[in-house]
PDB file of N, CA and C in Angstrom:
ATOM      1  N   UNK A   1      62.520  97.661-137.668  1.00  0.00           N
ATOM      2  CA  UNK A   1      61.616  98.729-137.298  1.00  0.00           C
ATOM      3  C   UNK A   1      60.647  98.975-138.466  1.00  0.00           C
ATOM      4  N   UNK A   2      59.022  98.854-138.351  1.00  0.00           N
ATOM      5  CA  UNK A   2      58.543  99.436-139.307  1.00  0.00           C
ATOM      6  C   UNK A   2      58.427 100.846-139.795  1.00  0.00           C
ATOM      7  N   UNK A   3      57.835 100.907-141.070  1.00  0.00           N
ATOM      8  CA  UNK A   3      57.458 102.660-140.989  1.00  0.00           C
ATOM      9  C   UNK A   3      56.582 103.332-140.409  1.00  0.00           C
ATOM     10  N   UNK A   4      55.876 102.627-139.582  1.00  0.00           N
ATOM     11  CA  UNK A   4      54.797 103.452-138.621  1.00  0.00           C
ATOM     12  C   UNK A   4      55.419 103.794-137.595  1.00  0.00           C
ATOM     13  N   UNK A   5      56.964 103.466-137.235  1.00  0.00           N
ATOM     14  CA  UNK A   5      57.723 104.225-135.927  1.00  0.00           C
ATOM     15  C   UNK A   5      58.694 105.166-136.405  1.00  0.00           C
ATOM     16  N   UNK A   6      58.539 105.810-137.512  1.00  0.00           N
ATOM     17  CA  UNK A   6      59.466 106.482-138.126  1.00  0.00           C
ATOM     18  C   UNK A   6      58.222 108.020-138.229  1.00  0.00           C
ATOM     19  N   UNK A   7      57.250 107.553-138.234  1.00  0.00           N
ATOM     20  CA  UNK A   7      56.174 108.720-138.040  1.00  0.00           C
ATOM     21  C   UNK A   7      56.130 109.280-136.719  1.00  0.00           C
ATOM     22  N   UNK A   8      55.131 110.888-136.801  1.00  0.00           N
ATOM     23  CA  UNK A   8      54.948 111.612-135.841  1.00  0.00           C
ATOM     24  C   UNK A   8      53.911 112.487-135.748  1.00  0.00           C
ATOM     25  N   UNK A   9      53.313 112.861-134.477  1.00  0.00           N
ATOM     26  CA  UNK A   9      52.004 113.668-134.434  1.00  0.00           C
ATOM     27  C   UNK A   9      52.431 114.824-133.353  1.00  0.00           C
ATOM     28  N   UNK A  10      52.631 115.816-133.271  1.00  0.00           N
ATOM     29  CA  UNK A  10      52.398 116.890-132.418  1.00  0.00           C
ATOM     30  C   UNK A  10      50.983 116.221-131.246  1.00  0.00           C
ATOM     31  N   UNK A  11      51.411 116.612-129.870  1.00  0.00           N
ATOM     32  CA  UNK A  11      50.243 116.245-129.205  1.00  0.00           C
ATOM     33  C   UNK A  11      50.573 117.054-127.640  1.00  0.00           C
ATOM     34  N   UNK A  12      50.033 117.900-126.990  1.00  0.00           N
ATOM     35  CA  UNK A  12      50.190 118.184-125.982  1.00  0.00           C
ATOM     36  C   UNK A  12      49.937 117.678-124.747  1.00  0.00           C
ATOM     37  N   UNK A  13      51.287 117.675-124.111  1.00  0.00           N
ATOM     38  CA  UNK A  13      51.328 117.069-123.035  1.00  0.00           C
ATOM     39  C   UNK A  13      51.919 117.773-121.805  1.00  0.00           C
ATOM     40  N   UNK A  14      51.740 117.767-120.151  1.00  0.00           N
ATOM     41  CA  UNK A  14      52.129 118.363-119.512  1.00  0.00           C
ATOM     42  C   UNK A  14      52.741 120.029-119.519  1.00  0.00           C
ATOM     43  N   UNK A  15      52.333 121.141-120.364  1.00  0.00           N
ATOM     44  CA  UNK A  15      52.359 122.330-120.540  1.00  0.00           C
ATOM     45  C   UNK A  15      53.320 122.800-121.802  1.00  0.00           C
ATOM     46  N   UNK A  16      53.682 121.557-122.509  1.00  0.00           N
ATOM     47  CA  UNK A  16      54.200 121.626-123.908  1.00  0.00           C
ATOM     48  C   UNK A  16      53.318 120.921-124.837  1.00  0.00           C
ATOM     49  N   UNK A  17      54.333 121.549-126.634  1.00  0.00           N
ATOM     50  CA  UNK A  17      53.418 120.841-127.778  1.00  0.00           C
ATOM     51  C   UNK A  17      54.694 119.541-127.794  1.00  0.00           C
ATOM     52  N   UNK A  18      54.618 118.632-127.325  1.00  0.00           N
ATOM     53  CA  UNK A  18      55.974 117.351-127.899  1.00  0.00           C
ATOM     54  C   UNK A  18      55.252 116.818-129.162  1.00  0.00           C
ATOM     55  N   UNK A  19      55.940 116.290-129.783  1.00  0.00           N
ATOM     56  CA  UNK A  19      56.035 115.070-130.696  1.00  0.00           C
ATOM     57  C   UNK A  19      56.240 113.145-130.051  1.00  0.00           C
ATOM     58  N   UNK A  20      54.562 113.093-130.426  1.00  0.00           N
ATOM     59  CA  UNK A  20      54.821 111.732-130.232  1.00  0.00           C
ATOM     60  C   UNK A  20      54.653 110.702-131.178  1.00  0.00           C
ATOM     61  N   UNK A  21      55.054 109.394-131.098  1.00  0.00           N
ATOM     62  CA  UNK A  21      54.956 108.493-132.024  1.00  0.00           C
ATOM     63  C   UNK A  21      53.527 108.203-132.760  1.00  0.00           C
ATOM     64  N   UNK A  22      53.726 108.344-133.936  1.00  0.00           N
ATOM     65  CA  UNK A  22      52.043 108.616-135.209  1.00  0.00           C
ATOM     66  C   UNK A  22      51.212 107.300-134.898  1.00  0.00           C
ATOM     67  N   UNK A  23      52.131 105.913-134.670  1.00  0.00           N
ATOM     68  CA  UNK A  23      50.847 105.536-134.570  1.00  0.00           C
ATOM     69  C   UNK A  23      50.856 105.072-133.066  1.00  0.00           C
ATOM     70  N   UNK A  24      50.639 105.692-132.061  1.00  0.00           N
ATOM     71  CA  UNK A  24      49.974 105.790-130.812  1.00  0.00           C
ATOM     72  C   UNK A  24      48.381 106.465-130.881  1.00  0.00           C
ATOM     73  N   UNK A  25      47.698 105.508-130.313  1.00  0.00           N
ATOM     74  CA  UNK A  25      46.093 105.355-130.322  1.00  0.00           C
ATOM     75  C   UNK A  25      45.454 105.998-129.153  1.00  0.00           C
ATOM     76  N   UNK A  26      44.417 106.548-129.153  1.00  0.00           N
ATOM     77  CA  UNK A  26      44.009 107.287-128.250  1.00  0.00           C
ATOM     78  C   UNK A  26      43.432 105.701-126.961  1.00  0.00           C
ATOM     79  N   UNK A  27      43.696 106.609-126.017  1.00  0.00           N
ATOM     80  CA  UNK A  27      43.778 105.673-124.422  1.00  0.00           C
ATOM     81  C   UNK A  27      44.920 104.729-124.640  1.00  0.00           C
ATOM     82  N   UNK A  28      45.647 105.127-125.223  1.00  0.00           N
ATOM     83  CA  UNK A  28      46.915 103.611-125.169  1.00  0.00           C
ATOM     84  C   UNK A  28      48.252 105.001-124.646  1.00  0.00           C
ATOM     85  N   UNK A  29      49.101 103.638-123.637  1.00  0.00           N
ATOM     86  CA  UNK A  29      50.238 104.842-123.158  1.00  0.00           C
ATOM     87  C   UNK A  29      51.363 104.892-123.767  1.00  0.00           C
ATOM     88  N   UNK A  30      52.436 105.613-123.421  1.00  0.00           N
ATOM     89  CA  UNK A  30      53.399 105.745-124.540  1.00  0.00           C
ATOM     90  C   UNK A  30      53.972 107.186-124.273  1.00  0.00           C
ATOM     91  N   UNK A  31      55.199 107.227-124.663  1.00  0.00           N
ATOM     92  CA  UNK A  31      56.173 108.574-124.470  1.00  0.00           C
ATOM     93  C   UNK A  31      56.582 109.330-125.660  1.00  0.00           C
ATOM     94  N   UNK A  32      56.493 110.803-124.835  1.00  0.00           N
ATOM     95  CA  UNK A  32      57.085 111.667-126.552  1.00  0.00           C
ATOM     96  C   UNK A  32      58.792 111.107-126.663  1.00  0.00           C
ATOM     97  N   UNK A  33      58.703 111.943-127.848  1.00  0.00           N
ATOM     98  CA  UNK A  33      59.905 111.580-128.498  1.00  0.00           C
ATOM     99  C   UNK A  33      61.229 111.732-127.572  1.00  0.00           C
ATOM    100  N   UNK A  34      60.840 112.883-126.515  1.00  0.00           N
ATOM    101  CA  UNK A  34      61.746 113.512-125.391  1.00  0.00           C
ATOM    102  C   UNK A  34      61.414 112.652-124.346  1.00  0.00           C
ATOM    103  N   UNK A  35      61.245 111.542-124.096  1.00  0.00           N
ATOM    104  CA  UNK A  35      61.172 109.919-123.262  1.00  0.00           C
ATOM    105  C   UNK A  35      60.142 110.589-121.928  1.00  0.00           C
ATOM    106  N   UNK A  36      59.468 111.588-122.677  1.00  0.00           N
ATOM    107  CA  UNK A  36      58.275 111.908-121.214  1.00  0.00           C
ATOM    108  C   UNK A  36      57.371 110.875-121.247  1.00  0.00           C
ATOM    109  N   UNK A  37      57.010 109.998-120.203  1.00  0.00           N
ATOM    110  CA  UNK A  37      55.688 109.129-120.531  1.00  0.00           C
ATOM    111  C   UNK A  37      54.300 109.407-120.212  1.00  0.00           C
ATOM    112  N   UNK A  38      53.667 109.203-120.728  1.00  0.00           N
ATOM    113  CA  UNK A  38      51.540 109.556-120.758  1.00  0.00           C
ATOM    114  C   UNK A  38      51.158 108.727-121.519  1.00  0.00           C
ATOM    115  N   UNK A  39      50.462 109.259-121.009  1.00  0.00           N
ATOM    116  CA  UNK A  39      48.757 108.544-121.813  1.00  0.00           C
ATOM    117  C   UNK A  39      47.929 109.178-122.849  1.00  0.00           C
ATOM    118  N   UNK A  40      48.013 108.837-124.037  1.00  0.00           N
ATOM    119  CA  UNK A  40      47.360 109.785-125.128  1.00  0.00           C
ATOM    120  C   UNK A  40      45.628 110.012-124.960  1.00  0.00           C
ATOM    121  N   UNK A  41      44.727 111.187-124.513  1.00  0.00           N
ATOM    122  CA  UNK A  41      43.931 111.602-124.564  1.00  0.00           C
ATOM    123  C   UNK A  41      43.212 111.045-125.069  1.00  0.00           C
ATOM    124  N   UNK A  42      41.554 110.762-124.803  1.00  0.00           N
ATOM    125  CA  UNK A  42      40.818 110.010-126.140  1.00  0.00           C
ATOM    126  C   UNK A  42      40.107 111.171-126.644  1.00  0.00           C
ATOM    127  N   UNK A  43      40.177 112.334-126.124  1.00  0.00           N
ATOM    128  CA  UNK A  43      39.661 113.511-126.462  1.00  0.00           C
ATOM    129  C   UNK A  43      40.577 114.441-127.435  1.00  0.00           C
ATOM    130  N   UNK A  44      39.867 115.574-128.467  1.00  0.00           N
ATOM    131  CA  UNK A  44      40.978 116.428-129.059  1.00  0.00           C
ATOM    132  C   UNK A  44      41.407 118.000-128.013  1.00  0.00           C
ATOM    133  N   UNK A  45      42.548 117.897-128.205  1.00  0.00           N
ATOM    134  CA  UNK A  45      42.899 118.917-127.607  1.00  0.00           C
ATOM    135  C   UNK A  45      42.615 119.992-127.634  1.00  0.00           C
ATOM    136  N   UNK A  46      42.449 121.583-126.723  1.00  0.00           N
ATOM    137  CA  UNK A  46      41.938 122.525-126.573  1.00  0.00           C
ATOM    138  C   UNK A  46      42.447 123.358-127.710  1.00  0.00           C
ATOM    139  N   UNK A  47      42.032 124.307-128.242  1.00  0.00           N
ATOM    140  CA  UNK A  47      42.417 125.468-128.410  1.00  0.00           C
ATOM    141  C   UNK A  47      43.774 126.074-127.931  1.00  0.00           C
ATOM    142  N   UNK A  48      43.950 126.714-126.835  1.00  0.00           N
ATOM    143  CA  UNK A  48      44.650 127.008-125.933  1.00  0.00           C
ATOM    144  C   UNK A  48      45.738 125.683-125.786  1.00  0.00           C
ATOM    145  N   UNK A  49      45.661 124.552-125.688  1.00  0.00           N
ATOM    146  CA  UNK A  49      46.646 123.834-125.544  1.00  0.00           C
ATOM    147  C   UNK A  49      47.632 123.557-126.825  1.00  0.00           C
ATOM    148  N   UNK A  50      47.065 123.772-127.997  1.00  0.00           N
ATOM    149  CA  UNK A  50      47.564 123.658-129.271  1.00  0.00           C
ATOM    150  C   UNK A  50      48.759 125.164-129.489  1.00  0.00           C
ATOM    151  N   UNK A  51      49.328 126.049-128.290  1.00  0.00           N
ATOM    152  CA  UNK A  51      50.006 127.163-128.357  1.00  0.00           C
ATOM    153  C   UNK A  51      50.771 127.279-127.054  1.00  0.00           C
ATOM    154  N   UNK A  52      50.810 125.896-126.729  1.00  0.00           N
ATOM    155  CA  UNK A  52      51.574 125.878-125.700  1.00  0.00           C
ATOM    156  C   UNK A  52      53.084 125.762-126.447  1.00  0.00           C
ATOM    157  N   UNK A  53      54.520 126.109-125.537  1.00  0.00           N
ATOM    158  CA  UNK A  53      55.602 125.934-126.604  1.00  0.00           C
ATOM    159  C   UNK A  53      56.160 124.708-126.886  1.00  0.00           C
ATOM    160  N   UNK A  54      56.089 124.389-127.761  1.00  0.00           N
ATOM    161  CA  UNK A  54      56.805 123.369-128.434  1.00  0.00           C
ATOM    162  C   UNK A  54      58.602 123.122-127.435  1.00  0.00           C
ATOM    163  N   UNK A  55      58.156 122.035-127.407  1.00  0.00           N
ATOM    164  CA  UNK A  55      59.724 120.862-127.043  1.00  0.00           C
ATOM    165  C   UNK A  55      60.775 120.617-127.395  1.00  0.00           C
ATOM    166  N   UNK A  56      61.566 121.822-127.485  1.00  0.00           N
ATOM    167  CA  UNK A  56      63.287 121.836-128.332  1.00  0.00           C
ATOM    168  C   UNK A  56      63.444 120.348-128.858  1.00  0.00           C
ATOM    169  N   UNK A  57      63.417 119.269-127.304  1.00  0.00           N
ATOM    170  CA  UNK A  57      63.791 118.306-127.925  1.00  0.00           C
ATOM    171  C   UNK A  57      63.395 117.441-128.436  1.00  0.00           C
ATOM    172  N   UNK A  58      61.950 117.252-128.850  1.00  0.00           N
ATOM    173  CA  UNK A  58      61.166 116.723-129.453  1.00  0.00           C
ATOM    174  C   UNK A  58      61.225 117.209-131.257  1.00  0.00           C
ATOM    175  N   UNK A  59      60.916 118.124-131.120  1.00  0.00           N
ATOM    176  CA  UNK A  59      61.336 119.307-132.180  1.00  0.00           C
ATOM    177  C   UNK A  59      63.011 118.568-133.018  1.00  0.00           C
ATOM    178  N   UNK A  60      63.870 118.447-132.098  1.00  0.00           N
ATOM    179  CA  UNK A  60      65.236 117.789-133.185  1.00  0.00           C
ATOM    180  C   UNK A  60      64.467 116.274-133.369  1.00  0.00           C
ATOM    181  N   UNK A  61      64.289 115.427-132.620  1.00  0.00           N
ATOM    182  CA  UNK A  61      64.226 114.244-132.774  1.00  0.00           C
ATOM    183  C   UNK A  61      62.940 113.665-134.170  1.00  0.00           C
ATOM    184  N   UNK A  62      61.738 115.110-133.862  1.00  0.00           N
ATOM    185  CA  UNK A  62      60.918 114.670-135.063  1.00  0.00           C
ATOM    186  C   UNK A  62      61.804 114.917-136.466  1.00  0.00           C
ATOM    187  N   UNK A  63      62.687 115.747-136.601  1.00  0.00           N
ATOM    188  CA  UNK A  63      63.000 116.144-137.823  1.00  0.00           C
ATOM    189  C   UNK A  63      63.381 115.114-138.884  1.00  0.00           C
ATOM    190  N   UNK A  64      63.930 113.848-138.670  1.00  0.00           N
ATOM    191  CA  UNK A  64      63.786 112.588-139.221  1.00  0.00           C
ATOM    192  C   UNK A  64      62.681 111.562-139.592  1.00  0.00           C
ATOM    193  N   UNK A  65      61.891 112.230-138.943  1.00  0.00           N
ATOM    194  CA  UNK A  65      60.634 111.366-139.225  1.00  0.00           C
ATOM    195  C   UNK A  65      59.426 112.268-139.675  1.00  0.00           C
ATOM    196  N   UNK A  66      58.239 111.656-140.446  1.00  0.00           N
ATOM    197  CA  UNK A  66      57.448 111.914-141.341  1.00  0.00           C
ATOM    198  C   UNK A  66      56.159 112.528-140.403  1.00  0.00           C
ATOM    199  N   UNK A  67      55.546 113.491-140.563  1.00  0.00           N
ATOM    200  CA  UNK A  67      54.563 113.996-139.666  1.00  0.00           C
ATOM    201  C   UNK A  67      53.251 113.028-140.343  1.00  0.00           C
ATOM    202  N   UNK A  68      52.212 112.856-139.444  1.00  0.00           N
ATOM    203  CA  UNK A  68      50.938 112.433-139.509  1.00  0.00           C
ATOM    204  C   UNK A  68      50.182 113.387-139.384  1.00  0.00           C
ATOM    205  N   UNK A  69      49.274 113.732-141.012  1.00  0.00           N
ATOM    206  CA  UNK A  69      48.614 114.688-140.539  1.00  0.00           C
ATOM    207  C   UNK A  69      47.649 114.872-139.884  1.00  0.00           C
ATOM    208  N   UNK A  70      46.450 115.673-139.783  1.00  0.00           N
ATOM    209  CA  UNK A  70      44.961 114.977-139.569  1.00  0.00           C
ATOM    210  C   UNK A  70      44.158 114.828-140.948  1.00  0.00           C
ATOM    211  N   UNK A  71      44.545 114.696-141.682  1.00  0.00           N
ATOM    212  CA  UNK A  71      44.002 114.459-143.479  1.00  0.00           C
ATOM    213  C   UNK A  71      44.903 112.908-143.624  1.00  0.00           C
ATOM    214  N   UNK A  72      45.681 112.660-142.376  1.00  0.00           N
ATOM    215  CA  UNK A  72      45.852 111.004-142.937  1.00  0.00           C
ATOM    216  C   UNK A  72      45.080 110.327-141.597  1.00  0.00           C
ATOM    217  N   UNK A  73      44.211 111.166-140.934  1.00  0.00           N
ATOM    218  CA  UNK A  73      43.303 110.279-139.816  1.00  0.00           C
ATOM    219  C   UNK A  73      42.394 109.926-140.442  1.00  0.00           C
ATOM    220  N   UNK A  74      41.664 110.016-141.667  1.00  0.00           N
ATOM    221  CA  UNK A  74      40.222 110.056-142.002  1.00  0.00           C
ATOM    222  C   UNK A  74      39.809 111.230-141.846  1.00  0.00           C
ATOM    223  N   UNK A  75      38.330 111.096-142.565  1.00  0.00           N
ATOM    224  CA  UNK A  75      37.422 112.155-142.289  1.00  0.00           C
ATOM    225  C   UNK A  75      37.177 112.445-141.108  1.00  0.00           C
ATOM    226  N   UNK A  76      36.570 113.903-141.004  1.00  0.00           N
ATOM    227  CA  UNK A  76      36.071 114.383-139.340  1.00  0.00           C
ATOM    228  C   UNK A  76      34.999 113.959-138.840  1.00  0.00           C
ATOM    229  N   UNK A  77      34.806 113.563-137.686  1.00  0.00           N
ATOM    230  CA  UNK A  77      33.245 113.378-137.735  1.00  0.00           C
ATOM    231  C   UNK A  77      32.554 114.342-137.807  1.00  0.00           C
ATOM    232  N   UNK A  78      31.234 114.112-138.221  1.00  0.00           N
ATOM    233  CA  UNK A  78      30.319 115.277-138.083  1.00  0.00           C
ATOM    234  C   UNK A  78      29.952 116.122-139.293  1.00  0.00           C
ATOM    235  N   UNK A  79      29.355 117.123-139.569  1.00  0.00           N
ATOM    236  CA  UNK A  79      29.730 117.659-140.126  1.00  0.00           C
ATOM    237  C   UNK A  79      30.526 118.808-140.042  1.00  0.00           C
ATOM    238  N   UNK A  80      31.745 119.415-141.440  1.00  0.00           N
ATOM    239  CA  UNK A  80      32.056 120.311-141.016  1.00  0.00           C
ATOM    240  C   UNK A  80      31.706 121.671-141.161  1.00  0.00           C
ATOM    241  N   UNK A  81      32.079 122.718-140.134  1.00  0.00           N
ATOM    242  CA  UNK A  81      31.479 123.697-139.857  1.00  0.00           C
ATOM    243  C   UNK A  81      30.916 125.316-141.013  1.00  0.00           C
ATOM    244  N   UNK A  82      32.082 124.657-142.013  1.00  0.00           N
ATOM    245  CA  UNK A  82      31.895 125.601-143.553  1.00  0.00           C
ATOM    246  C   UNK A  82      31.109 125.091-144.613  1.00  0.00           C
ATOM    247  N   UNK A  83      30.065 123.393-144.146  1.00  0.00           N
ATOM    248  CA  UNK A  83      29.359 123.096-144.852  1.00  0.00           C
ATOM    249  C   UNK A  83      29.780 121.615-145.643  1.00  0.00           C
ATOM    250  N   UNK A  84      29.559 121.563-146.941  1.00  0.00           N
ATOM    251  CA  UNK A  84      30.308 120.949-147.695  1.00  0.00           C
ATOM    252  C   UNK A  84      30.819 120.838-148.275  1.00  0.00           C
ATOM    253  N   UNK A  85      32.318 120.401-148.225  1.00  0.00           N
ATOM    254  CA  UNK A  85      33.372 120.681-148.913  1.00  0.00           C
ATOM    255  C   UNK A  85      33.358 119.925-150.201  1.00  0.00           C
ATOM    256  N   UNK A  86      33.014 119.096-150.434  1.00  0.00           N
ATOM    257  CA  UNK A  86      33.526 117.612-151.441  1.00  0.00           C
ATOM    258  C   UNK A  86      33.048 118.411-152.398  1.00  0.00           C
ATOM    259  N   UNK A  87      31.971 119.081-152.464  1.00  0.00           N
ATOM    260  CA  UNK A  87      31.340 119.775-153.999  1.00  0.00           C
ATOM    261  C   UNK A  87      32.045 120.934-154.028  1.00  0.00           C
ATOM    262  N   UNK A  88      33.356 121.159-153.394  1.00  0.00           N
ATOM    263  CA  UNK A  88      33.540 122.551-153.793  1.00  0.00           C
ATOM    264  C   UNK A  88      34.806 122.318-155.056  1.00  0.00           C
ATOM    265  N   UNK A  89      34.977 123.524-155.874  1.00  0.00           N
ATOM    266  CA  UNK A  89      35.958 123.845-156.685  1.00  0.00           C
ATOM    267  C   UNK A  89      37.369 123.377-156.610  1.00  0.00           C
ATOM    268  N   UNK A  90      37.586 124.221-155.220  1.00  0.00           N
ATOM    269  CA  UNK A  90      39.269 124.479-154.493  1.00  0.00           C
ATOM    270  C   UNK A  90      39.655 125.661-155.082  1.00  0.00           C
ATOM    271  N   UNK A  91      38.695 126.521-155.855  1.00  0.00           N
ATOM    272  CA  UNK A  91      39.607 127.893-156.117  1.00  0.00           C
ATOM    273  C   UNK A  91      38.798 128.644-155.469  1.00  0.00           C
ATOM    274  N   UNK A  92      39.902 129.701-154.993  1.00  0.00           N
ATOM    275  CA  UNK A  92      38.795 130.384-154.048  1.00  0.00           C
ATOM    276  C   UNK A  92      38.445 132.214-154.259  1.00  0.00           C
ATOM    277  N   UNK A  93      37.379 132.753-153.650  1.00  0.00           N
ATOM    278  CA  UNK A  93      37.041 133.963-154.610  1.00  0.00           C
ATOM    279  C   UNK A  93      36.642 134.590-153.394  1.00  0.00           C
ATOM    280  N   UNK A  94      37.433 135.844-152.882  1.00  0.00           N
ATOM    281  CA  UNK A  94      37.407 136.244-152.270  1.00  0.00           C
ATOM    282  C   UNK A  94      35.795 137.064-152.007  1.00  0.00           C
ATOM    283  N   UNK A  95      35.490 137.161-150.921  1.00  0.00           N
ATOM    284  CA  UNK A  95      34.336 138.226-150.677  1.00  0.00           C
ATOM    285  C   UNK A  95      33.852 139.334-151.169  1.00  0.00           C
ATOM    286  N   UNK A  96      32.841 139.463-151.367  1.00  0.00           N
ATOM    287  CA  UNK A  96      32.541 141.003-151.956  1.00  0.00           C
ATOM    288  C   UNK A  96      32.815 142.182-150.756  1.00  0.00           C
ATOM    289  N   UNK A  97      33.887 143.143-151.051  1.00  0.00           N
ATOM    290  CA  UNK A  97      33.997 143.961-150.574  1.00  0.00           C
ATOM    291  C   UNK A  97      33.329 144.790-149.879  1.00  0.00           C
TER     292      UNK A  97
END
């Protein structure tokens, strides 16, 4: 088994958050960790779908394996919405009151 099946991504599916295998590619099919099968989205998920409840049993089965974040997908496309980050500090200073 390599280490890319030992990874995992949160991804919503059918009215839960499951855990599915990290490296499953968008339009390619494949089952969460809880042997539900789909088809991974080529789109990102809603708002609203990202608070759906999480999958008891997905939830035990990821706990052995390494999450994928979205900081190990690459950059975002586009730009992002607070500007540009790369020139910033990382310390941060709260607002003027």
């Amino acid at each position: 088994m390599t280490a890319a099946r030992h990874t995992f991504r949160w991804w919503p599916v059918d009215g839960g958050r499951h855990a599915i295998p990290g490296e499953l590619q968008p339009g390619q099919p494949g089952e969460t960790l809880c042997h539900r099968p789909f088809t991974r989205s080529c789109g990102e998920p809603s708002k609203l779908e990202w608070l759906w409840p999480t999958c008891l049993a997905c939830y035990d089965r990821a706990r052995g394996r390494t999450h994928v974040s979205r900081a190990d997908l690459g950059p975002e496309p586009g730009p992002h919405p607070a500007g540009d980050l790369s020139s910033r500090s990382g310390s941060w200073t709260p607002a003027p009151g």
